[in-house]
Protein backbone atom coordinates (compact mmCIF):
# COMPACT_ATOMS: atom_id res chain seq x y z
CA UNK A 1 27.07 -21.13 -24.60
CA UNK A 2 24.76 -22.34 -21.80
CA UNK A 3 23.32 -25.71 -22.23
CA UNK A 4 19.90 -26.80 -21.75
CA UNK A 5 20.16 -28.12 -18.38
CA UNK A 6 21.90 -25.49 -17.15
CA UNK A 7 19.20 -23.41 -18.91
CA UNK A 8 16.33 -25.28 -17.10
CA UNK A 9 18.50 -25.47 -13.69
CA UNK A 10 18.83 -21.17 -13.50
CA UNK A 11 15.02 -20.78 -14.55
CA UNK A 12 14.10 -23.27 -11.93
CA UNK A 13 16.01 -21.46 -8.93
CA UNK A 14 14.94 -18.97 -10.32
CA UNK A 15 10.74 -19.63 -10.10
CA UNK A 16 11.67 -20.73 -6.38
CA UNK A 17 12.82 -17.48 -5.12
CA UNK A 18 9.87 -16.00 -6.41
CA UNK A 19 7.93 -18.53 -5.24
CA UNK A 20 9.84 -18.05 -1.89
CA UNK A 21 9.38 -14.16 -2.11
CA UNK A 22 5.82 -14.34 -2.48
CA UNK A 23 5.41 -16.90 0.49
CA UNK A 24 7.41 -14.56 3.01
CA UNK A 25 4.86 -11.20 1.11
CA UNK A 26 1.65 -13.65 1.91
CA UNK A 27 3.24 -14.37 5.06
CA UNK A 28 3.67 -10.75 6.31
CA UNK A 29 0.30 -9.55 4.83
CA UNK A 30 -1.60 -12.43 6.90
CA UNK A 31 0.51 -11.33 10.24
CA UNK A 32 -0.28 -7.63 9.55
CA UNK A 33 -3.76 -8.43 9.10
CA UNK A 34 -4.19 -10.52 12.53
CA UNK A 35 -2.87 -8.05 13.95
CA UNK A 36 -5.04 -5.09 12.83
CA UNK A 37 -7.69 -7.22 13.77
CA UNK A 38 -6.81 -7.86 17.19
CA UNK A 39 -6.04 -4.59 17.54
CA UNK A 40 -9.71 -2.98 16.14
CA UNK A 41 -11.78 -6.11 18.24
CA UNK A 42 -9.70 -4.62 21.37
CA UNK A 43 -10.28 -1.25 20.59
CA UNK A 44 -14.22 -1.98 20.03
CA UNK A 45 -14.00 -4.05 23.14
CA UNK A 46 -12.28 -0.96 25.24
CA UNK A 47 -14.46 1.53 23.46
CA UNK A 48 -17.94 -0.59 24.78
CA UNK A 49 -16.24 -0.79 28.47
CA UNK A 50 -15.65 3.22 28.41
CA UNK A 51 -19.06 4.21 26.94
CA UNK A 52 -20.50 1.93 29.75
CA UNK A 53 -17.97 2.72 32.82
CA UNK A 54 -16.62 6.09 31.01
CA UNK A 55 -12.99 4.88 31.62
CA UNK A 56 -9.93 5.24 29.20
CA UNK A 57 -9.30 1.67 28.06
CA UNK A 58 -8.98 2.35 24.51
CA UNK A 59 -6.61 5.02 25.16
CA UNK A 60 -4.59 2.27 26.60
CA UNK A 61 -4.76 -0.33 23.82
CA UNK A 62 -4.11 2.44 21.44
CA UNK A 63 -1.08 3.39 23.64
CA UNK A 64 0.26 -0.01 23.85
CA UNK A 65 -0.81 -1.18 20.47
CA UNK A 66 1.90 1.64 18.49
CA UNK A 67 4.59 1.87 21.31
């Protein structure tokens, strides 16, 4: 029979992986979003600079951006 400190021990470990799991989720979410937003301020940015000097620049960002 498990004792109470081993008892508190296994619940503890067990509330800092999950604490853990949801740092490195929180973690991934924030570098996903910063990069989704650098990538739709450069495509707004290379849209702007083609309507103006009808070049392909945000072809390019969306080129480099998912290869």
């Amino acid at each position: 029979m498990l004792d109470l400190e081993e008892i508190f021990l296994r619940k503890s470990l067990h509330s800092t992986s999950s604490v853990l799991q949801l740092n490195t989720v929180c973690d991934l979410s924030t570098r996903i979003q910063k990069n989704l937003n650098f990538y739709v301020l450069s495509w707004l940015i290379g849209h702007r600079l083609c309507y103006r000097f009808y070049c392909f620049l945000d072809f390019f960002l969306f080129l480099t951006y998912f290869t």
